[in-house]
N, C-alpha and C. Protein backbone atom coordinates (compact mmCIF):
# COMPACT_ATOMS: atom_id res chain seq x y z
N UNK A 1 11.70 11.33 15.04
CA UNK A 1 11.84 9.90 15.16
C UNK A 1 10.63 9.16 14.57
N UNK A 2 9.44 9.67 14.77
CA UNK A 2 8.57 8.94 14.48
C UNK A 2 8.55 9.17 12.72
N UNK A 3 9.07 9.97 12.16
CA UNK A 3 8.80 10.37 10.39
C UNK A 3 9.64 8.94 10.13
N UNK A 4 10.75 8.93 10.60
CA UNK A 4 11.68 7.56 10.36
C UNK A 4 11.33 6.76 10.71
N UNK A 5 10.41 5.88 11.11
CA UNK A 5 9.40 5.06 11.63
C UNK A 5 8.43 5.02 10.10
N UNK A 6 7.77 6.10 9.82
CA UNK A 6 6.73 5.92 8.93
C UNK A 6 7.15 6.27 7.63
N UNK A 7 8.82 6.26 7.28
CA UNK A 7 9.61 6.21 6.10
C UNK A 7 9.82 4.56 5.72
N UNK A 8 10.02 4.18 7.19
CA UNK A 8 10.46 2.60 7.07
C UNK A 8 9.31 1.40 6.74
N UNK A 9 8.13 2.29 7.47
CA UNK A 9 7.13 1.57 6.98
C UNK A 9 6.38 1.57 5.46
N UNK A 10 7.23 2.44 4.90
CA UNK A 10 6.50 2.59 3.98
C UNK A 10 7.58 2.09 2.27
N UNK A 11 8.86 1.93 3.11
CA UNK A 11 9.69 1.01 2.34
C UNK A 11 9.52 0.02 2.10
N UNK A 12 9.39 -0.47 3.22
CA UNK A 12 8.97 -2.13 3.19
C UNK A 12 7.79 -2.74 2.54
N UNK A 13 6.28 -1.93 2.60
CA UNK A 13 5.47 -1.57 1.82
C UNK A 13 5.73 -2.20 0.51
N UNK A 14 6.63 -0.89 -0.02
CA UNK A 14 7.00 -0.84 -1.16
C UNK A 14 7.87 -2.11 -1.69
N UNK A 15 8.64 -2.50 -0.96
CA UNK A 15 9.62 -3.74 -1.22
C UNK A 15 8.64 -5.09 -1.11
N UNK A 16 7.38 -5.48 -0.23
CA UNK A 16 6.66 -5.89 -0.19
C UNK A 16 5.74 -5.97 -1.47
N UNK A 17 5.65 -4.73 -2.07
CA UNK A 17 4.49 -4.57 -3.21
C UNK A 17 5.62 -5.43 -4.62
N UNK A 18 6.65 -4.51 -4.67
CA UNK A 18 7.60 -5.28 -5.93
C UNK A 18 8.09 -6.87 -5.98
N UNK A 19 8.18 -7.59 -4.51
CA UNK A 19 8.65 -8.95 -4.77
C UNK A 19 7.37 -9.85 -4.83
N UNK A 20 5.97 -9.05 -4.46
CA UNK A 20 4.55 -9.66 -4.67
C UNK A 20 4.20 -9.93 -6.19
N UNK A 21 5.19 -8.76 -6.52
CA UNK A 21 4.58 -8.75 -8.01
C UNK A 21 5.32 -9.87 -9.18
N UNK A 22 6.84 -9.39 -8.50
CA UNK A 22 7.69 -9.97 -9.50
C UNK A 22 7.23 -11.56 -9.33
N UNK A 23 6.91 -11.81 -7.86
CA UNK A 23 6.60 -13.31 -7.52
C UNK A 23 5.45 -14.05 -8.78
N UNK A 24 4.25 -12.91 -8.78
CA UNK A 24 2.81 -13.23 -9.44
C UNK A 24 3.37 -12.97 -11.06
N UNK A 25 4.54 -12.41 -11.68
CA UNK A 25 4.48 -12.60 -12.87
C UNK A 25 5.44 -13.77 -13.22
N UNK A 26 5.90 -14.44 -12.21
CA UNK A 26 7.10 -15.78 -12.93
C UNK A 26 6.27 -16.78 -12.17
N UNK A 27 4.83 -17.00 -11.41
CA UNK A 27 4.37 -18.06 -11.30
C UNK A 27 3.23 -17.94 -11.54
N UNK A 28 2.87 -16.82 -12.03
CA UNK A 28 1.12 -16.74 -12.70
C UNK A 28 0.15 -16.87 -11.49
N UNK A 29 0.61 -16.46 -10.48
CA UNK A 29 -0.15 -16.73 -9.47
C UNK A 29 -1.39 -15.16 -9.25
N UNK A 30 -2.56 -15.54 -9.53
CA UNK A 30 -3.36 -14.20 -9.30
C UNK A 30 -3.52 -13.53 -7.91
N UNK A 31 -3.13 -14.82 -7.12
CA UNK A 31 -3.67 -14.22 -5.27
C UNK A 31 -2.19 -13.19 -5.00
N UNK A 32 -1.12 -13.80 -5.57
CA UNK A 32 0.11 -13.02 -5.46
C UNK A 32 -0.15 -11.59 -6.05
N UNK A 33 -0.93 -11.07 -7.07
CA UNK A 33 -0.99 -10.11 -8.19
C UNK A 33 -1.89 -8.96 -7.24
N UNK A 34 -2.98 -9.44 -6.38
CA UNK A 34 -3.88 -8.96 -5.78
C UNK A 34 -3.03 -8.35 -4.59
N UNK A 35 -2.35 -9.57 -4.13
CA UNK A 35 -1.62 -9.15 -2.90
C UNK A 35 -0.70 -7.68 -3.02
N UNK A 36 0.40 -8.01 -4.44
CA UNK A 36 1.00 -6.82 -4.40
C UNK A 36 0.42 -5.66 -5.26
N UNK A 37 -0.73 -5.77 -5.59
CA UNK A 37 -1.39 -4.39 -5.52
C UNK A 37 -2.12 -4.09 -4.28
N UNK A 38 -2.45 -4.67 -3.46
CA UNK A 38 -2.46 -4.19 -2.06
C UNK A 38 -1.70 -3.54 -1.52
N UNK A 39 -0.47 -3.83 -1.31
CA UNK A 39 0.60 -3.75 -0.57
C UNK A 39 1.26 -2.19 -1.47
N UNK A 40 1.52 -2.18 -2.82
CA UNK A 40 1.58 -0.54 -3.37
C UNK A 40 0.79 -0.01 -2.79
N UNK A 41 -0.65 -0.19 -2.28
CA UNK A 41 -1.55 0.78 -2.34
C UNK A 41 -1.25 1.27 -0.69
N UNK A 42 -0.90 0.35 0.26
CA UNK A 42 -0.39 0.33 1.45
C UNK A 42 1.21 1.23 1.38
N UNK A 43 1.31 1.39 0.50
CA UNK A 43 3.30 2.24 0.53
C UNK A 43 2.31 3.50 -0.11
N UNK A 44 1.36 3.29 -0.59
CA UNK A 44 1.09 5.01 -1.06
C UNK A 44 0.42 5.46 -0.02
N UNK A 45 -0.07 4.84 0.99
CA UNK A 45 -0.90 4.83 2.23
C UNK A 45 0.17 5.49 3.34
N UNK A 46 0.94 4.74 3.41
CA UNK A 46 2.48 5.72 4.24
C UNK A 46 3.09 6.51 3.63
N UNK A 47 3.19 6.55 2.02
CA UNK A 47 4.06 8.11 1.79
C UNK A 47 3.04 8.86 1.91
N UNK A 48 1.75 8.65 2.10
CA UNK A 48 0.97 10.24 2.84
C UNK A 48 0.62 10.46 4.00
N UNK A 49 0.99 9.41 4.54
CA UNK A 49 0.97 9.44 6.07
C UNK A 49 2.82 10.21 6.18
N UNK A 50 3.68 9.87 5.86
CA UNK A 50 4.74 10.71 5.76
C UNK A 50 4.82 12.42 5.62
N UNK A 51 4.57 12.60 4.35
CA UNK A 51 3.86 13.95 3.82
C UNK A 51 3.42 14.63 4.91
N UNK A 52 2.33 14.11 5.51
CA UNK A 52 1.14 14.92 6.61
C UNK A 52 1.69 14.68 8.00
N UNK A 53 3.03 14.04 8.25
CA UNK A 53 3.69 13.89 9.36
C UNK A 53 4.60 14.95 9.23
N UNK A 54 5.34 15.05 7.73
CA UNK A 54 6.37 16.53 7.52
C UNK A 54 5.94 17.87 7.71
N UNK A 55 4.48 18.24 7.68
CA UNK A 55 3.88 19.23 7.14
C UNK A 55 4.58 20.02 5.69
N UNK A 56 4.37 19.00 4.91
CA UNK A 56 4.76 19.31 3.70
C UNK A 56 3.93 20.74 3.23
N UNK A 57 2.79 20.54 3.58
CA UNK A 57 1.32 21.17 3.12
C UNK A 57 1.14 21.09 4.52
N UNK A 58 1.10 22.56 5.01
CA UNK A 58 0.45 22.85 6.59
C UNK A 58 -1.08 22.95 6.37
N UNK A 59 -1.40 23.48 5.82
CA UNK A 59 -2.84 24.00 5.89
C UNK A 59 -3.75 22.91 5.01
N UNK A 60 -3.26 21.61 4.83
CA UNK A 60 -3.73 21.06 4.16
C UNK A 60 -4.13 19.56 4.69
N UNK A 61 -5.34 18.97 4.85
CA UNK A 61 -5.61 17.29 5.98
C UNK A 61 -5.56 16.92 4.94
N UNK A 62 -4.64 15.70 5.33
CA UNK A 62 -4.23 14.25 4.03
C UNK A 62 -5.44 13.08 4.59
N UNK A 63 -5.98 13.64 5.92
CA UNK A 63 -6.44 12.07 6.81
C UNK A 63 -7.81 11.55 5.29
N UNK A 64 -8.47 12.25 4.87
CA UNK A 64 -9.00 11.57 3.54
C UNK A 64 -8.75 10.70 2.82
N UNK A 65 -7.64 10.86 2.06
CA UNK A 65 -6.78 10.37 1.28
C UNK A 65 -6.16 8.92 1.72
N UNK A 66 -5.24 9.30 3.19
CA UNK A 66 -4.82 8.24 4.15
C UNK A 66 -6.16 7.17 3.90
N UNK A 67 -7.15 8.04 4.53
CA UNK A 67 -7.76 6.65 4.61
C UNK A 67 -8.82 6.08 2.95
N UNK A 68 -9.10 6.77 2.12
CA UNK A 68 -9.27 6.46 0.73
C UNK A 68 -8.55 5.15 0.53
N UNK A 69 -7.23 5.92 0.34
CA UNK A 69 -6.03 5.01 -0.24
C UNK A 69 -6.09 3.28 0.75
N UNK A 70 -6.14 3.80 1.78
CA UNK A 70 -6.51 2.30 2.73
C UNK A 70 -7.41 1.52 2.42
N UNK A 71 -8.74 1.91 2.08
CA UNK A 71 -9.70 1.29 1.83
C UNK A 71 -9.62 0.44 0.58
N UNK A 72 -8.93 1.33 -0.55
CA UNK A 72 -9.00 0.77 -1.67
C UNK A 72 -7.51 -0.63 -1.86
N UNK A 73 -7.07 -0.19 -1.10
CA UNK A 73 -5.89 -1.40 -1.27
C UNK A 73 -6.46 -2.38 -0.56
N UNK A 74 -7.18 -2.23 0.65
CA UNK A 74 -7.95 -3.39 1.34
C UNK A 74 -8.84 -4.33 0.18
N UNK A 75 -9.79 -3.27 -0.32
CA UNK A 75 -10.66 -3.74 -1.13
C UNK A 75 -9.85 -4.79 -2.20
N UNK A 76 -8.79 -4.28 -2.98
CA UNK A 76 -8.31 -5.09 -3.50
C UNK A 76 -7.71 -6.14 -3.06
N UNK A 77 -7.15 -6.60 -1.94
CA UNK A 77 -7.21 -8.28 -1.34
C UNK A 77 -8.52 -8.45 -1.38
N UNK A 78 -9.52 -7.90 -0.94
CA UNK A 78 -10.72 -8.68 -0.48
C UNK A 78 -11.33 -9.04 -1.87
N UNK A 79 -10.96 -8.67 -2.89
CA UNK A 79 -11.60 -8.44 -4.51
C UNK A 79 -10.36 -10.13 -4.58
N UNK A 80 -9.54 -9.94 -4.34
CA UNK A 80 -8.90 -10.63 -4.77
C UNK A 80 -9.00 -12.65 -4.18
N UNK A 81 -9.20 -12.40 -3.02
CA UNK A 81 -9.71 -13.53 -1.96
C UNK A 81 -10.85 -14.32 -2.40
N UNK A 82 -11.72 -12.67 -2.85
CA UNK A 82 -13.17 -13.81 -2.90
C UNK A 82 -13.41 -14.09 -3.96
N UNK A 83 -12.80 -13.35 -5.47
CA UNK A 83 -13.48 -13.67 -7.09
C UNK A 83 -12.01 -14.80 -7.49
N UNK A 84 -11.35 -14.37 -7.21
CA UNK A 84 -9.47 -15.15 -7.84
C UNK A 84 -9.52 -16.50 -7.00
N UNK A 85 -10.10 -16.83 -6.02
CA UNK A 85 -9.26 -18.14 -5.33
C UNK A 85 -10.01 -19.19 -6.16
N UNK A 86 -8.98 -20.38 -6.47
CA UNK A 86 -10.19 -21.18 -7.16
C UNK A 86 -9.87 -22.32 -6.81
């Protein structure tokens, strides 16, 4: 139950990352552009939180990565907030 939980979260993610984008290329908006590269980086953040919930790879910790991948999608709103707003 819970893998279907962190499948769904990571759809939406994803559906989140594509209408951010499509939004930031038909209004030129950069905070939109930042946003949905956040938000991919947040769906690649749950398909390895997925992965390491399947034991796709038993012998193998994703929690690195998980949190890598977190940081850097964070970073990019916060890249995006403080140099893009004008």
């Amino acid at each position: 139950m819970a893998v279907l939980i962190y499948v769904l979260c990571a759809m939406t993610a994803l559906v989140c990352a594509v209408l951010l984008l499509l939004g930031s290329r038909r209004a030129g908006s950069r905070m939109l552009f930042w946003s949905g590269l956040c938000f991919a980086g947040l769906a690649f953040t749950n398909l390895v939180v997925v992965v390491d919930a399947l034991h796709v790879f038993p012998h193998e910790n994703f929690s690195t990565l998980r949190l890598g991948s977190a940081l850097v999608a964070m970073l990019l709103l916060l890249y995006g907030l403080i140099f893009e707003e004008k």
